[in-house]
C-alpha atoms as a PDB file:
ATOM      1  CA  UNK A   1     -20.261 214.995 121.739  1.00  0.00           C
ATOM      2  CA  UNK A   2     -22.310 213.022 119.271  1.00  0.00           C
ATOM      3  CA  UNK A   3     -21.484 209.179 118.909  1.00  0.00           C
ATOM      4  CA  UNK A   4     -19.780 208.024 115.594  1.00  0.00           C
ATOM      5  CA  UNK A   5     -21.450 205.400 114.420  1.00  0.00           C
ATOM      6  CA  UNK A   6     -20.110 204.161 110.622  1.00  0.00           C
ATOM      7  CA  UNK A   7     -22.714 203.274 107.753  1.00  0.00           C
ATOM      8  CA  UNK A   8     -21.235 200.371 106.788  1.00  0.00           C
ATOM      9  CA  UNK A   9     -19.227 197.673 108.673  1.00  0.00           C
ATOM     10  CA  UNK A  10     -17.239 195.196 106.824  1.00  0.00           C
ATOM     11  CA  UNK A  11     -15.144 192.435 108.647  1.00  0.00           C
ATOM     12  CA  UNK A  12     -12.539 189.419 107.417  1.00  0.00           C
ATOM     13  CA  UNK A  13     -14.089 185.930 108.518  1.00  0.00           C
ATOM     14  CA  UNK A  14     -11.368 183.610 109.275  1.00  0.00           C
ATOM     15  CA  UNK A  15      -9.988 184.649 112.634  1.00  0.00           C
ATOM     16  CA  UNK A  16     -12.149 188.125 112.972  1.00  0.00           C
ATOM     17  CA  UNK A  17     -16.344 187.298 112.522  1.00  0.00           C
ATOM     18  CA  UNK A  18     -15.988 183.590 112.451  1.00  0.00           C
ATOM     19  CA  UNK A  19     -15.181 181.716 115.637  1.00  0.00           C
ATOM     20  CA  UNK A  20     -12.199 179.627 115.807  1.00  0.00           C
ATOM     21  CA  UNK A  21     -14.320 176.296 115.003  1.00  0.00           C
ATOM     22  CA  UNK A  22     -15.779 178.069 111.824  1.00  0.00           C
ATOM     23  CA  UNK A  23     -18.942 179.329 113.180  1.00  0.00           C
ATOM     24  CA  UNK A  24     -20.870 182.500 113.472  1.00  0.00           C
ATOM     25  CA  UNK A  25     -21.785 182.747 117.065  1.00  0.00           C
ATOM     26  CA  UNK A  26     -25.184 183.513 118.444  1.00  0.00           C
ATOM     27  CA  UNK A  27     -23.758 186.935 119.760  1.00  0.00           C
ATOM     28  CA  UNK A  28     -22.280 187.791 116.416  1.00  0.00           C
ATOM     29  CA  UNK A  29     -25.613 186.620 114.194  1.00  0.00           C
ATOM     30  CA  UNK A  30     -27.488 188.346 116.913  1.00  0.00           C
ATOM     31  CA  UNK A  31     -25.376 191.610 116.476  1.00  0.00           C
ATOM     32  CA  UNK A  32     -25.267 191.660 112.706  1.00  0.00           C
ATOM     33  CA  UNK A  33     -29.110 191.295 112.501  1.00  0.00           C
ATOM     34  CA  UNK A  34     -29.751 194.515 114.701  1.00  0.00           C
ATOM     35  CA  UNK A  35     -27.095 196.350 113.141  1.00  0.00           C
ATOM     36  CA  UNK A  36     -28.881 196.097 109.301  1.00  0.00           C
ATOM     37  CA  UNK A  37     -32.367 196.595 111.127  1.00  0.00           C
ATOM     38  CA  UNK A  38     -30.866 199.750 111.861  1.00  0.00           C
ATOM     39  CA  UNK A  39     -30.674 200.984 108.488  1.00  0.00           C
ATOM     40  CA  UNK A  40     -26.652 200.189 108.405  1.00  0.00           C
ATOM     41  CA  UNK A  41     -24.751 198.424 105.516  1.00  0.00           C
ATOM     42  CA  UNK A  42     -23.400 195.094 106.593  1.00  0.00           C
ATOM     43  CA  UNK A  43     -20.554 193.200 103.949  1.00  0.00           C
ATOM     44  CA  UNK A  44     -18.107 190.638 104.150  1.00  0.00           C
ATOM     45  CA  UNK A  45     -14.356 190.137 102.367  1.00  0.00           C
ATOM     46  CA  UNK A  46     -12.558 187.374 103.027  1.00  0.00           C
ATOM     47  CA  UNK A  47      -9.681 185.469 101.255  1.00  0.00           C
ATOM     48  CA  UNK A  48     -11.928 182.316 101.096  1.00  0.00           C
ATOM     49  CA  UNK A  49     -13.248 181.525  97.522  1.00  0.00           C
ATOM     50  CA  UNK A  50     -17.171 181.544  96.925  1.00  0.00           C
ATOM     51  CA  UNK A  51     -17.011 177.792  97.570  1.00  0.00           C
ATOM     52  CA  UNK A  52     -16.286 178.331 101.138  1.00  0.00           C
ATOM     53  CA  UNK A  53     -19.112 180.312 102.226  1.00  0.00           C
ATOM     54  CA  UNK A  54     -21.140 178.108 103.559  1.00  0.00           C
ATOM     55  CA  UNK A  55     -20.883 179.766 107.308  1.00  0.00           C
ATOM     56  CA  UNK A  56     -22.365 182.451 106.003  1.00  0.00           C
ATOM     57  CA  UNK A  57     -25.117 182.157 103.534  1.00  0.00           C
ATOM     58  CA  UNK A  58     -27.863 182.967 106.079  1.00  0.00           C
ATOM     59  CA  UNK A  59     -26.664 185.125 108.868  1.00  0.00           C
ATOM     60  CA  UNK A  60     -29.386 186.099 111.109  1.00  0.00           C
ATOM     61  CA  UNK A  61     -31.167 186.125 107.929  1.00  0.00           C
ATOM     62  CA  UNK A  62     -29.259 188.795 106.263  1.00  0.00           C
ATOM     63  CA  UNK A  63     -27.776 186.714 103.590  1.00  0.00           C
ATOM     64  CA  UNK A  64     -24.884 189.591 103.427  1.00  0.00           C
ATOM     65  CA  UNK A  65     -22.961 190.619  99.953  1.00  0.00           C
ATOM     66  CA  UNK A  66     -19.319 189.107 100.014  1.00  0.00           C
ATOM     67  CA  UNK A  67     -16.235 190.193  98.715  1.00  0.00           C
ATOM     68  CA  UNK A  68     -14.173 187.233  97.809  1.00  0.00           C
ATOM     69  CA  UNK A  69     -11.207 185.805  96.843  1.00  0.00           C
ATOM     70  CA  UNK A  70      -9.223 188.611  98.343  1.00  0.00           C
ATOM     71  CA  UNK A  71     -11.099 190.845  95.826  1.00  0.00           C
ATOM     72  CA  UNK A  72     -11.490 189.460  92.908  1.00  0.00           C
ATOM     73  CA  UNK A  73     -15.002 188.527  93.100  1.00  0.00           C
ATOM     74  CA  UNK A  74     -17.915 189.617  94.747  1.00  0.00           C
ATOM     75  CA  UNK A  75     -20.272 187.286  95.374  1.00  0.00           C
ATOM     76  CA  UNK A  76     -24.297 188.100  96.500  1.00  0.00           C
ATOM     77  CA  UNK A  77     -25.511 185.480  98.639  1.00  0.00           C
ATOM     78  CA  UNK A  78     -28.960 186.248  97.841  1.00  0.00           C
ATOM     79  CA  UNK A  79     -28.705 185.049  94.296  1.00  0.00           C
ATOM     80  CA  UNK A  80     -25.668 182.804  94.018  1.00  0.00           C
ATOM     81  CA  UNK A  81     -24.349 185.566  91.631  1.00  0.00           C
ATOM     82  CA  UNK A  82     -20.797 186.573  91.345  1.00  0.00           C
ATOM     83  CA  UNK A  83     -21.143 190.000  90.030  1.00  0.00           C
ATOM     84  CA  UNK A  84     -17.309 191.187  89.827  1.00  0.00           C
ATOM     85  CA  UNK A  85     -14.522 189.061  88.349  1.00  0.00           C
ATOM     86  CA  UNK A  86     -10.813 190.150  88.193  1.00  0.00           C
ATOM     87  CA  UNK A  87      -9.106 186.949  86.812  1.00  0.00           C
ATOM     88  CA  UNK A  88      -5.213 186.586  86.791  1.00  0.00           C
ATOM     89  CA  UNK A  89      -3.777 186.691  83.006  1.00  0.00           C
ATOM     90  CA  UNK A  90      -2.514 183.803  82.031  1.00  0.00           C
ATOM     91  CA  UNK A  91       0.665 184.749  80.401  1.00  0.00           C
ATOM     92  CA  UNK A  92       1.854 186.917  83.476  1.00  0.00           C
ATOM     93  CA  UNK A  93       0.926 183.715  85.664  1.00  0.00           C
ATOM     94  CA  UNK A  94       3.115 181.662  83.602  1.00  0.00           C
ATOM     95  CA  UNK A  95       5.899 184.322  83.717  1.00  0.00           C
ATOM     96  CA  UNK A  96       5.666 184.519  87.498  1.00  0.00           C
ATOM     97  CA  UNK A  97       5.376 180.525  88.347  1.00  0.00           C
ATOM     98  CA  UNK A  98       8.441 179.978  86.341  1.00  0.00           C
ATOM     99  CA  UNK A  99      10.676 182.824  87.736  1.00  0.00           C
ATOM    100  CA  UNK A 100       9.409 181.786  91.447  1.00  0.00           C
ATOM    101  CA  UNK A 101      10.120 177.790  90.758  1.00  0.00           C
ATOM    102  CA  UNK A 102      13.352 179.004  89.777  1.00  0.00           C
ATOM    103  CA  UNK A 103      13.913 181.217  93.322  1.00  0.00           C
ATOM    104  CA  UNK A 104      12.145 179.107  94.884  1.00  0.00           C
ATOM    105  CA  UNK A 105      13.222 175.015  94.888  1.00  0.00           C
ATOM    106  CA  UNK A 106      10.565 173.184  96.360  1.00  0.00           C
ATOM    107  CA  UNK A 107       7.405 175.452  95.650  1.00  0.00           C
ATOM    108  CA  UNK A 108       4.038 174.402  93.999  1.00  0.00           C
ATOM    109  CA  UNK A 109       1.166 175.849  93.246  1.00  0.00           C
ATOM    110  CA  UNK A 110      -2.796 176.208  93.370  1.00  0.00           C
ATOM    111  CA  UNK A 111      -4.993 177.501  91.031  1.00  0.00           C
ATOM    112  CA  UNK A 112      -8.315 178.699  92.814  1.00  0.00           C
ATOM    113  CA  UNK A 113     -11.230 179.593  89.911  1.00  0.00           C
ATOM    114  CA  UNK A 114     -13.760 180.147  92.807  1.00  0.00           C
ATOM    115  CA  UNK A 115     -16.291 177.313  92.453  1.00  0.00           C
ATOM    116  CA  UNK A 116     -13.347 175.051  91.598  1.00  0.00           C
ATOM    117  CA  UNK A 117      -9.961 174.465  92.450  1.00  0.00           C
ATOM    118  CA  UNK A 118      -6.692 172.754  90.846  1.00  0.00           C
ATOM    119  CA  UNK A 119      -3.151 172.116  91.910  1.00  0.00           C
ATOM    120  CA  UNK A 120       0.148 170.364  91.177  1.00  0.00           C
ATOM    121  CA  UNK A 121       0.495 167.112  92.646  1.00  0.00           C
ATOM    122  CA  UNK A 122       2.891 167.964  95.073  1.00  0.00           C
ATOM    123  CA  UNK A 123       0.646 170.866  96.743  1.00  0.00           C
ATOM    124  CA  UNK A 124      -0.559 169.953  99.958  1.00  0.00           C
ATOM    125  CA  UNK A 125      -4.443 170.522 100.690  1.00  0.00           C
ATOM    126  CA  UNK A 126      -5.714 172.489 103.814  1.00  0.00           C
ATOM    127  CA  UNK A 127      -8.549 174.161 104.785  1.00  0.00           C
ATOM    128  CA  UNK A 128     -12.292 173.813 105.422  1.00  0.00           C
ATOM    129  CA  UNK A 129     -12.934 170.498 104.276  1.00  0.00           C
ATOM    130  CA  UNK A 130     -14.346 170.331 100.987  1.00  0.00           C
ATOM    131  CA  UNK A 131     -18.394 169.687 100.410  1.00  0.00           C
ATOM    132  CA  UNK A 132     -17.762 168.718  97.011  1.00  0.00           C
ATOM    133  CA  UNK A 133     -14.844 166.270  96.647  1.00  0.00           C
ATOM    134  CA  UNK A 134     -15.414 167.346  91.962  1.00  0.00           C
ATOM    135  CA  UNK A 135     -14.718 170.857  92.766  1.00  0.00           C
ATOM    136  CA  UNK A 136     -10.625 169.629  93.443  1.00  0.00           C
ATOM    137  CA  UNK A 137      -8.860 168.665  90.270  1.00  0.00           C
ATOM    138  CA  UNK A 138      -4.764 167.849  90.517  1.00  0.00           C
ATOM    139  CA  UNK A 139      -3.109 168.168  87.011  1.00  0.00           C
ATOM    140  CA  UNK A 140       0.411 169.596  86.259  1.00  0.00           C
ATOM    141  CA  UNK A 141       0.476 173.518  85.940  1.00  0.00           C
ATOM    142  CA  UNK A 142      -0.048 174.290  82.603  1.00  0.00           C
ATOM    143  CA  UNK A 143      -3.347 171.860  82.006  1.00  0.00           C
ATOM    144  CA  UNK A 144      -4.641 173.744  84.928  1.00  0.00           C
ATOM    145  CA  UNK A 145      -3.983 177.382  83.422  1.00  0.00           C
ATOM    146  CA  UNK A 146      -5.800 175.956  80.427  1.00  0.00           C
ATOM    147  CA  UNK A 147      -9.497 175.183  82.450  1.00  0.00           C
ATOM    148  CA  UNK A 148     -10.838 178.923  82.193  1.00  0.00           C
ATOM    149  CA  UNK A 149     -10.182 182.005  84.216  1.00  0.00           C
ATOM    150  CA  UNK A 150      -8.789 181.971  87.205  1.00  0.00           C
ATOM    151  CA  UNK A 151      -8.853 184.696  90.327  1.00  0.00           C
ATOM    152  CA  UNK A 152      -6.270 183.704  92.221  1.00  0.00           C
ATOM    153  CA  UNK A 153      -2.734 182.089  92.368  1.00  0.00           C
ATOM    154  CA  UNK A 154      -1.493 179.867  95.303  1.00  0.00           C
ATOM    155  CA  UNK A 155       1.684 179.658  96.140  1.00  0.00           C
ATOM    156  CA  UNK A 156       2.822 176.868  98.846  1.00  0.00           C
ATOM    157  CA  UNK A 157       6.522 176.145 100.528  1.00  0.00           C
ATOM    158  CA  UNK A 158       6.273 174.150 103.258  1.00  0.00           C
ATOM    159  CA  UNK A 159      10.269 174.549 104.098  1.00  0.00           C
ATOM    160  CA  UNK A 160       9.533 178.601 104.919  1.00  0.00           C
ATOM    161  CA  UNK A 161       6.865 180.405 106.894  1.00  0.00           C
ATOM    162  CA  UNK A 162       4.468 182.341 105.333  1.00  0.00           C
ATOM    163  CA  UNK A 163       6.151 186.230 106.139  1.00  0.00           C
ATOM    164  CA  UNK A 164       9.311 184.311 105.152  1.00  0.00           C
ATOM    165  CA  UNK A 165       8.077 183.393 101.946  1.00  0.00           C
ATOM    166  CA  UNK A 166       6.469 186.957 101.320  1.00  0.00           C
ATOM    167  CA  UNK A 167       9.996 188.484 101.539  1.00  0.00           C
ATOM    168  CA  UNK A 168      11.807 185.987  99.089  1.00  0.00           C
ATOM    169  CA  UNK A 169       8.867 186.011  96.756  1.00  0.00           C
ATOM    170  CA  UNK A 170       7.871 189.898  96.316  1.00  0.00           C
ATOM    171  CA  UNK A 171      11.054 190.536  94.569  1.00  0.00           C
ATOM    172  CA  UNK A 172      10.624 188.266  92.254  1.00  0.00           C
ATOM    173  CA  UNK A 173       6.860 188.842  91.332  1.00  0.00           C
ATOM    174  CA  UNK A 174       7.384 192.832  91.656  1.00  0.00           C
ATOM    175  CA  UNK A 175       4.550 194.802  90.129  1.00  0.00           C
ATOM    176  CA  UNK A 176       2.889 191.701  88.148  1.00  0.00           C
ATOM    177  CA  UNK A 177       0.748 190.397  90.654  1.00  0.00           C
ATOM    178  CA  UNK A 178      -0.361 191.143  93.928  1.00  0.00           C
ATOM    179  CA  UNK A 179       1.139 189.288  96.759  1.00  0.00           C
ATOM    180  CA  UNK A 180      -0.695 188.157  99.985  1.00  0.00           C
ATOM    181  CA  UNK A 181      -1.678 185.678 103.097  1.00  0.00           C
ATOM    182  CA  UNK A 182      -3.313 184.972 105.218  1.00  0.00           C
ATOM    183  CA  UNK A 183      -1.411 182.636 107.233  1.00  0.00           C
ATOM    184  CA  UNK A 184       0.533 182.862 110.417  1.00  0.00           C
ATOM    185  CA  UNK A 185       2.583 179.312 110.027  1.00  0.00           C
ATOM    186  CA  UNK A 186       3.173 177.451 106.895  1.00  0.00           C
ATOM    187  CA  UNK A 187       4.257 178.993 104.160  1.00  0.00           C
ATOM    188  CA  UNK A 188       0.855 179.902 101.268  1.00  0.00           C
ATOM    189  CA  UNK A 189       0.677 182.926  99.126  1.00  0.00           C
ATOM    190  CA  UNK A 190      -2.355 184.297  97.855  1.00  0.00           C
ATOM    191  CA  UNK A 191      -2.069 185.840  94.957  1.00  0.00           C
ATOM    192  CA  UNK A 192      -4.018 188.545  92.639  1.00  0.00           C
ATOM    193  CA  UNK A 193      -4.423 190.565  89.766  1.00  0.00           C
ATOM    194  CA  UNK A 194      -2.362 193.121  89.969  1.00  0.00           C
ATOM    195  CA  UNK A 195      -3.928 195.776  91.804  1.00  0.00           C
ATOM    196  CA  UNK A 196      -6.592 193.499  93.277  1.00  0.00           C
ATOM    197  CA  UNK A 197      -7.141 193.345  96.676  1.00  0.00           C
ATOM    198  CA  UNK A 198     -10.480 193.992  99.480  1.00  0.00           C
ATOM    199  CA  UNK A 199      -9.350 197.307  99.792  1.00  0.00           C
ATOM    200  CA  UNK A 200      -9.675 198.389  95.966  1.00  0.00           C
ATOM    201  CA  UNK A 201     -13.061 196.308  95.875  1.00  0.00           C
ATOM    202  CA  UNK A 202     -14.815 197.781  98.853  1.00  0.00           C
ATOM    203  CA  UNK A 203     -13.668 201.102  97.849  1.00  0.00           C
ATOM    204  CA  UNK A 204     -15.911 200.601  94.021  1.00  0.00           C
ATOM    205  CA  UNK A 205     -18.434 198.663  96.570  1.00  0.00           C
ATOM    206  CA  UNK A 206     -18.836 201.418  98.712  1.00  0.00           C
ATOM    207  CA  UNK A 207     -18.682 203.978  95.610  1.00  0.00           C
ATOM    208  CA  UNK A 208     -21.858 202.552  94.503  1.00  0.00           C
ATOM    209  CA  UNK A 209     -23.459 202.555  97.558  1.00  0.00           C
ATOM    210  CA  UNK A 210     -22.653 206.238  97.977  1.00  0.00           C
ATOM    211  CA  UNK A 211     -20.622 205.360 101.418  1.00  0.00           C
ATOM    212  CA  UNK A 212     -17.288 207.164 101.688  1.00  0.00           C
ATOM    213  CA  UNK A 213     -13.910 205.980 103.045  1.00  0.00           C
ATOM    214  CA  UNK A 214     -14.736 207.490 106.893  1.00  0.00           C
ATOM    215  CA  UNK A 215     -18.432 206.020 107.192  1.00  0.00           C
ATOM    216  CA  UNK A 216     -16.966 202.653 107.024  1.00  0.00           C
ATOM    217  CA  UNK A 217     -15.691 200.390 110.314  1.00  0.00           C
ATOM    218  CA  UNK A 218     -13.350 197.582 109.039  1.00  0.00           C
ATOM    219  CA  UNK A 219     -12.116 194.579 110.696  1.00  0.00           C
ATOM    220  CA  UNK A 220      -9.810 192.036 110.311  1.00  0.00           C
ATOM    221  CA  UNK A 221      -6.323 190.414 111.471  1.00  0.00           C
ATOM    222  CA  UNK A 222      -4.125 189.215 108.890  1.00  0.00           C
ATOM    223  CA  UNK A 223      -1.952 190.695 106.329  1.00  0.00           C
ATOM    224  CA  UNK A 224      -4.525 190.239 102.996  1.00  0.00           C
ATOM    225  CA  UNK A 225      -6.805 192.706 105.620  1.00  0.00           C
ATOM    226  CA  UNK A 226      -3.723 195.078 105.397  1.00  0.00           C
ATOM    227  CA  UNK A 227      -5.138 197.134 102.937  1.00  0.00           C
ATOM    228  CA  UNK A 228      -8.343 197.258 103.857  1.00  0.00           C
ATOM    229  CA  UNK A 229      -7.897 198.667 107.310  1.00  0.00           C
ATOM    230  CA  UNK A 230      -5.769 201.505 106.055  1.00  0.00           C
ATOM    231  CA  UNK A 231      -8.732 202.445 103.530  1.00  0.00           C
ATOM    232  CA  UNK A 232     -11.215 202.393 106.009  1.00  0.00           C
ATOM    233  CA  UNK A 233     -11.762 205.476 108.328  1.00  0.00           C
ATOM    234  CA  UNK A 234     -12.506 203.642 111.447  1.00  0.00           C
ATOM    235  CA  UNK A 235     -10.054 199.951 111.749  1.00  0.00           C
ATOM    236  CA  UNK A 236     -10.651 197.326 114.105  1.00  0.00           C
ATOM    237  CA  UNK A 237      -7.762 194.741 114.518  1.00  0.00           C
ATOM    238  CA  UNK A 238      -8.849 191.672 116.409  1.00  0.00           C
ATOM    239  CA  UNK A 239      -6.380 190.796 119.494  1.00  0.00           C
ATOM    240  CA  UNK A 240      -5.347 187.807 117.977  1.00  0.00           C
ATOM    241  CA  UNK A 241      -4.088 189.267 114.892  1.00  0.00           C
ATOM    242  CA  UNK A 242      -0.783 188.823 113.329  1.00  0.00           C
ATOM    243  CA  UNK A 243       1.753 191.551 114.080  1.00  0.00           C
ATOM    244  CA  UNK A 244       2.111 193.136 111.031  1.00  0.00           C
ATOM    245  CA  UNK A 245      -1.677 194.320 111.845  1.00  0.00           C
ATOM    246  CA  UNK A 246      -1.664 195.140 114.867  1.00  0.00           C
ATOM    247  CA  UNK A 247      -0.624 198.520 114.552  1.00  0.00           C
ATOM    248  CA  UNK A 248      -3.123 199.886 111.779  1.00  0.00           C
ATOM    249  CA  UNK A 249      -6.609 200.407 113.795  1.00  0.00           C
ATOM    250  CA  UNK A 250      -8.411 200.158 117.506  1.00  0.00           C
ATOM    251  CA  UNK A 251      -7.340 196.267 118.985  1.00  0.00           C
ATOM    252  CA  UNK A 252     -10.609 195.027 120.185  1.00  0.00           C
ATOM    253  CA  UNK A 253     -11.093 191.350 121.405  1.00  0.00           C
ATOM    254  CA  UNK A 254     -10.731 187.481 119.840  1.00  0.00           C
ATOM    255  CA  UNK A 255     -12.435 186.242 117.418  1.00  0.00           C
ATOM    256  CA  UNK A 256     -13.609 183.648 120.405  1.00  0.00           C
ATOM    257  CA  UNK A 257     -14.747 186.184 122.188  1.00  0.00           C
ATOM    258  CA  UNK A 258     -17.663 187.705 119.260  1.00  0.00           C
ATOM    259  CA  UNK A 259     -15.617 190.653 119.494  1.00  0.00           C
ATOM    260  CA  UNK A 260     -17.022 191.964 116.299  1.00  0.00           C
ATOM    261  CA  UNK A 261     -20.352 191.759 117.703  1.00  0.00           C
ATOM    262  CA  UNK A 262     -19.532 193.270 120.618  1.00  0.00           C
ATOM    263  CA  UNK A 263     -18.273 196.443 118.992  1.00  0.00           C
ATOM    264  CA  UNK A 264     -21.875 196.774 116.719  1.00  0.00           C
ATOM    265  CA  UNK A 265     -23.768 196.407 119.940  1.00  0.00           C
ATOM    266  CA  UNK A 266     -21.855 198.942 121.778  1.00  0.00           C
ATOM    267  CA  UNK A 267     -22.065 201.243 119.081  1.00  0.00           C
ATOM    268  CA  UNK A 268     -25.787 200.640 118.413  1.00  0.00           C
ATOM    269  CA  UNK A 269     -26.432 201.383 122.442  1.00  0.00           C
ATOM    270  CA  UNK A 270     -24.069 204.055 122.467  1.00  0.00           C
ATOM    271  CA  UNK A 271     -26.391 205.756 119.658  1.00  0.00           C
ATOM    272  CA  UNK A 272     -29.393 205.202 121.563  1.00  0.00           C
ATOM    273  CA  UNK A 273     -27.904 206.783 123.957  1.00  0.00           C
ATOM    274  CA  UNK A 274     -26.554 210.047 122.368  1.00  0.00           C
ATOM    275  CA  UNK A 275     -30.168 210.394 120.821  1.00  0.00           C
ATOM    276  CA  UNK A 276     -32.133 210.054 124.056  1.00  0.00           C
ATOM    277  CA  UNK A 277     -29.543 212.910 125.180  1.00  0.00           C
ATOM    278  CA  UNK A 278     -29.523 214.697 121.617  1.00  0.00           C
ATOM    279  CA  UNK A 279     -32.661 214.405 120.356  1.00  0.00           C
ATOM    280  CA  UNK A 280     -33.576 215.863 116.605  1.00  0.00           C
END
């Protein structure tokens, strides 16, 4: 039998392609690079904003295509271009932070624009550590709506983990927005436009690169990869990944292990293989 080997690959970074200090590893740049040599469609979507992409504006020299944000933007490394935009509106944000301050004691929020990023005084900063200390603006919530569109919504409350917070918080959001994280501790929401998420931008992505739902190998390990996985027609779910994932595709290795790069290579020799045995 013939070796299935997708078209495209697309994988989460934080806790799937990058390695737990933020890296791309020699075996995973090494990987990626023979993979699009071989004709195959490499991409990227990740919940970090285009701001945080430093790890990966030169892989192996591919400078890959990267969906962002969760969705809402996709960003070509290439050209510094954000091509696709999906910003939040700004009336159903207001509705949303009001009815989930009023759940919700204790909760503040983030507004993330993509090149910038604003929150409440009270919100509590994590993450890579910023390059540009101007991108970060604190204000109180309604100055912050007014700076331009936004893509995504973060909600923070330190007293509840993140699944925790998910549960109280999707009831009160319902259909509005979409609700995400990416988190397996404190308690952060990521939220969308409605409708928004990697999975409903790789499927237009791969639309218009003619690539359907079954050519494509996904990987990832949190909940905002949810989505994706069940799109894609061949999931990868890294060891590591929170339970809620575990269950929705093939469980290869960690993240510190350049798992992801491990599965290319295997595929790529695996191919080799079948055609030395198959040949046209």
């Amino acid at each position: 039998m013939s070796t299935v080997v997708p078209r495209l690959v697309v994988t989460d970074l934080d806790g799937t392609f990058l390695s737990p200090d933020g890296t791309v590893s020699e075996a995973n740049a090494r990987a990626v690079r023979d993979w699009c040599a071989s004709g195959r469609e490499f991409l990227i979507a990740t919940g970090r904003p285009v701001r945080w992409l430093e790890p990966v504006q030169d892989v192996a020299g591919i400078r890959p295509r990267v969906i962002a944000s969760n969705g809402a933007v996709v960003h070509d490394v290439a050209t510094g271009e954000s091509t696709v935009h999906h910003p939040i509106d700004v009336t159903i944000a207001e509705a949303v932070i009001a009815d989930l301050r009023a759940e919700l004691p204790d909760t503040w929020f983030g507004i993330e624009f993509g090149h910038r990023f604003g929150h409440e005084p009270g919100y509590r900063l994590g993450g890579p550590v910023e390059p540009h200390l101007p991108s970060i603006s604190t204000g109180e919530i309604d100055a912050l709506l007014d700076q331009g569109p936004f893509v995504k919504l973060l909600v923070q409350n330190l007293a509840l983990a993140a699944d925790e917070l998910v549960r109280r918080a999707e009831p009160v959001v319902g259909g509005r927005l979409t609700i995400t994280h990416s988190s397996s501790g404190r308690g952060l929401l990521e939220v969308s436009a409605a409708g928004v998420s990697k999975a409903t931008t790789l499927a237009r992505t791969c639309e218009l690169l003619g690539v359907s739902a079954h050519e494509v190998a996904a990987f990832g390990d949190m909940p905002n990869d949810r989505e994706m996985l069940a799109w894609a027609g061949l999931p990868h779910v890294m060891a590591n990944s929170h339970p809620e994932v575990l269950g929705l595709g093939r469980v290869i290795g960690s993240n510190s292990e350049s798992a992801v790069g491990a599965v290319l290579d295997q595929w790529l020799a695996d191919r080799v293989a079948d055609v030395a045995v198959h040949p046209q």
